[in-house]
C-alpha atoms as a PDB file:
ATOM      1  CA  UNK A   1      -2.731   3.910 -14.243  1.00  0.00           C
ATOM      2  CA  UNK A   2      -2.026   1.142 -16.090  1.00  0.00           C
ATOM      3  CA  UNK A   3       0.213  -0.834 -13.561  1.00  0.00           C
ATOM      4  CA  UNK A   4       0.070  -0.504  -9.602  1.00  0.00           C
ATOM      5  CA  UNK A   5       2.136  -2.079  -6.998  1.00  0.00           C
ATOM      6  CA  UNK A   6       1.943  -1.970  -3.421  1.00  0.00           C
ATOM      7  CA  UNK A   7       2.921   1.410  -1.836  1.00  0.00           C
ATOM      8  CA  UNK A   8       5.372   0.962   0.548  1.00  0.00           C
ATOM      9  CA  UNK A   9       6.855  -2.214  -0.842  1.00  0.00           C
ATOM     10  CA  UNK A  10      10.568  -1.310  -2.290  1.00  0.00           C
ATOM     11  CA  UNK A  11      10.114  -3.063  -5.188  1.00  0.00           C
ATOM     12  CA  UNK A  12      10.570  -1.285  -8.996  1.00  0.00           C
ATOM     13  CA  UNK A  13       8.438  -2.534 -11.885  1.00  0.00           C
ATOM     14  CA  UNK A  14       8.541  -1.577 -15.619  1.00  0.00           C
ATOM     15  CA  UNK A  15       6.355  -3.173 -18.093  1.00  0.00           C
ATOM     16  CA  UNK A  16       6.367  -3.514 -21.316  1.00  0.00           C
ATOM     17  CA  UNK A  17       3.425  -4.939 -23.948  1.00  0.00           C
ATOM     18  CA  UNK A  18       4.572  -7.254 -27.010  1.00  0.00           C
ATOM     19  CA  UNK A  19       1.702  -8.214 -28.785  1.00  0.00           C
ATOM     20  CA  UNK A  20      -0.998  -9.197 -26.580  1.00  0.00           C
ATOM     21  CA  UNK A  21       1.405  -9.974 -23.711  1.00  0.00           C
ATOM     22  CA  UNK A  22       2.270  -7.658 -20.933  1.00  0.00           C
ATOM     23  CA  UNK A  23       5.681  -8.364 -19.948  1.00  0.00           C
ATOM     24  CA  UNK A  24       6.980  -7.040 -16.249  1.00  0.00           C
ATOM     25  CA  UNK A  25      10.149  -6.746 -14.733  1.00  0.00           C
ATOM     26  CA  UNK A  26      10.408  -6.250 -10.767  1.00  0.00           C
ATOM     27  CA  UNK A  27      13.013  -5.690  -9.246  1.00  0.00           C
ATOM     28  CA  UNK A  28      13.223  -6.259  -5.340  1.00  0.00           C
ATOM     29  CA  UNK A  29      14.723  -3.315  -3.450  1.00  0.00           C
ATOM     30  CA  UNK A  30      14.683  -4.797  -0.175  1.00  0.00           C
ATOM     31  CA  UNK A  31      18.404  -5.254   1.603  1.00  0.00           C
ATOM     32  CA  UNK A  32      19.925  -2.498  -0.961  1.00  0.00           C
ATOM     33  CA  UNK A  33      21.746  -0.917   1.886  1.00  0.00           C
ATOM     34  CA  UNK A  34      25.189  -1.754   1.304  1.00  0.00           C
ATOM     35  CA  UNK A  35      25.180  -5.407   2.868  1.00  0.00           C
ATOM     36  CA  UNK A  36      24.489  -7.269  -0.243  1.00  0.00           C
ATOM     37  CA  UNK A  37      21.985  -9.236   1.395  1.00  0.00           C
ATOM     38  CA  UNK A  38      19.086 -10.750  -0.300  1.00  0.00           C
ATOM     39  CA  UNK A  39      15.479 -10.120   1.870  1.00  0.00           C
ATOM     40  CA  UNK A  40      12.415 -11.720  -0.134  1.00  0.00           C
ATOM     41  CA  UNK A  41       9.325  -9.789  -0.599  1.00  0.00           C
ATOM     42  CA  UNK A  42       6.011 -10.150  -1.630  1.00  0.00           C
ATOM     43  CA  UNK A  43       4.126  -7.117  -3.861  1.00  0.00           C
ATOM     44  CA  UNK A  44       0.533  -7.206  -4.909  1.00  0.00           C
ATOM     45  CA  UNK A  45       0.338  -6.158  -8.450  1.00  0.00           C
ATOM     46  CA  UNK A  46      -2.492  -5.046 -10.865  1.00  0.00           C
ATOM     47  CA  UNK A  47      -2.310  -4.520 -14.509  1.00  0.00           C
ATOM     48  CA  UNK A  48      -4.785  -2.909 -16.871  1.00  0.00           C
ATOM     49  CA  UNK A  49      -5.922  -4.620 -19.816  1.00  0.00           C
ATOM     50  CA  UNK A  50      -8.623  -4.323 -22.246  1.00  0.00           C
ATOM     51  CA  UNK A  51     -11.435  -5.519 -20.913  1.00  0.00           C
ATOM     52  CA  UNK A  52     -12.141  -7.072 -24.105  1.00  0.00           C
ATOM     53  CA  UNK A  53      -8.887  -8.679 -24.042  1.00  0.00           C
ATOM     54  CA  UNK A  54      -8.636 -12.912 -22.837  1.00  0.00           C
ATOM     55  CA  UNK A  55      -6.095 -13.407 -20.322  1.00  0.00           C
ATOM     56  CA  UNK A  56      -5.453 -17.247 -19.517  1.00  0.00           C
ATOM     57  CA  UNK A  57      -2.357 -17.099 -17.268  1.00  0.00           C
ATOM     58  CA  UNK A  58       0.396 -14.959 -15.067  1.00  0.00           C
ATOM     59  CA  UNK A  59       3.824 -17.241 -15.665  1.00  0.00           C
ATOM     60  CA  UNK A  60       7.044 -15.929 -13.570  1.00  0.00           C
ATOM     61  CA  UNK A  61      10.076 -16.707 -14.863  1.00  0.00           C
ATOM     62  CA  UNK A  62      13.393 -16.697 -12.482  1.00  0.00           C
ATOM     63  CA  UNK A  63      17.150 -17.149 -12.565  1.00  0.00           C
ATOM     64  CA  UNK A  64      16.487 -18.608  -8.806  1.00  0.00           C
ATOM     65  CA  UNK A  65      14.368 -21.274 -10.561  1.00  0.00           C
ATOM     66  CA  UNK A  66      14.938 -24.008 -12.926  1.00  0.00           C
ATOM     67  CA  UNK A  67      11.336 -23.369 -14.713  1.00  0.00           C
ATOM     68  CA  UNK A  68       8.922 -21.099 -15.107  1.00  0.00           C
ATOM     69  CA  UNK A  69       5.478 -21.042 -12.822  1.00  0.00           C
ATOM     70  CA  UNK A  70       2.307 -20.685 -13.899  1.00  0.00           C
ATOM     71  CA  UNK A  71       1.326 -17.935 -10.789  1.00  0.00           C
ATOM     72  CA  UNK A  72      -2.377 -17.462  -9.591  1.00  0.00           C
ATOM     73  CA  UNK A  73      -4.087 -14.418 -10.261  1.00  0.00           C
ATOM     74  CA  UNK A  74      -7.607 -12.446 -10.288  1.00  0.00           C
ATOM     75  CA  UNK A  75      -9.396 -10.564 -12.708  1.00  0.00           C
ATOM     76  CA  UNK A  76     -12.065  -8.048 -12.231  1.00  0.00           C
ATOM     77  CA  UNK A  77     -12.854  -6.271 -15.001  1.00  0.00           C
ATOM     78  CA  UNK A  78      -9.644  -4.443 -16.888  1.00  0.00           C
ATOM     79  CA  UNK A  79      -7.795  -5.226 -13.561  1.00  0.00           C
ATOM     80  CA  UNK A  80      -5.620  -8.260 -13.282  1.00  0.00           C
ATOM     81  CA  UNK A  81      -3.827  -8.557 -10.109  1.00  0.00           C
ATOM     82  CA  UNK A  82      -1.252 -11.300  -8.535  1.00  0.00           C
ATOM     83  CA  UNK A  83       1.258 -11.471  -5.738  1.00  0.00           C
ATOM     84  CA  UNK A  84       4.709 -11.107  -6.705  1.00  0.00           C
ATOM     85  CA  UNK A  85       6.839 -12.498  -4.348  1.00  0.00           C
ATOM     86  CA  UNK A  86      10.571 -11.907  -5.909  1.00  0.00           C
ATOM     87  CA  UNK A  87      13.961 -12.435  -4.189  1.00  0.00           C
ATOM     88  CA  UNK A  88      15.992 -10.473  -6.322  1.00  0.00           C
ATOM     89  CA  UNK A  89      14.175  -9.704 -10.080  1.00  0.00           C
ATOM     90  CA  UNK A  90      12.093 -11.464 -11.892  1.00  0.00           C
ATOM     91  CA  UNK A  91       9.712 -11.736 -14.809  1.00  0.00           C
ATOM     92  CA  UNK A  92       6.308 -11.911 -15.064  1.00  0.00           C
ATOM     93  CA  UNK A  93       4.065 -12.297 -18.679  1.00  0.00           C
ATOM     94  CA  UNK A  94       0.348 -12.188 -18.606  1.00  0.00           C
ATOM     95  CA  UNK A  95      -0.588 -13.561 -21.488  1.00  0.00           C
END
């Protein structure tokens, strides 16, 4: 597959590639029982990219925050993963 999350973590993902960058959107799923409350949680995600293919950084972007973060992440091979840790969505570009 070409993106895998944690299973067992209620947290949707869709991605979508512009150019060389892989852009994600996760949504956190956590709380959605009719209280409207907001539980943070943490999902380890890996993306496949060429292995050919340079990736410098993983930067999530937030309405929670006031600017963007550069996020650590690991490569091995075509497999770049990072921990997404999102209270209620978020979006993350590997570029």
């Amino acid at each position: 597959p070409l993106l895998e999350v944690d299973p067992g973590v209620p947290m949707h993902v869709e991605m979508l590639r512009r150019g060389p960058r892989r852009i994600l959107h996760a949504v956190n799923l956590a709380g959605v029982d009719k209280t409207f409350s907001v539980e943070p949680t943490t999902a380890r995600i890996g993306v496949r990219v060429e292995a050919s293919e340079p990736v410098s950084r993983v930067v999530e972007s937030s309405a929670r925050r006031e600017q963007d973060e550069d996020i650590p992440f690991t490569r091995d091979g075509d497999l770049v993963t990072f921990d997404a840790r999102v209270e209620v969505h978020s979006i993350f570009v590997i570029e």
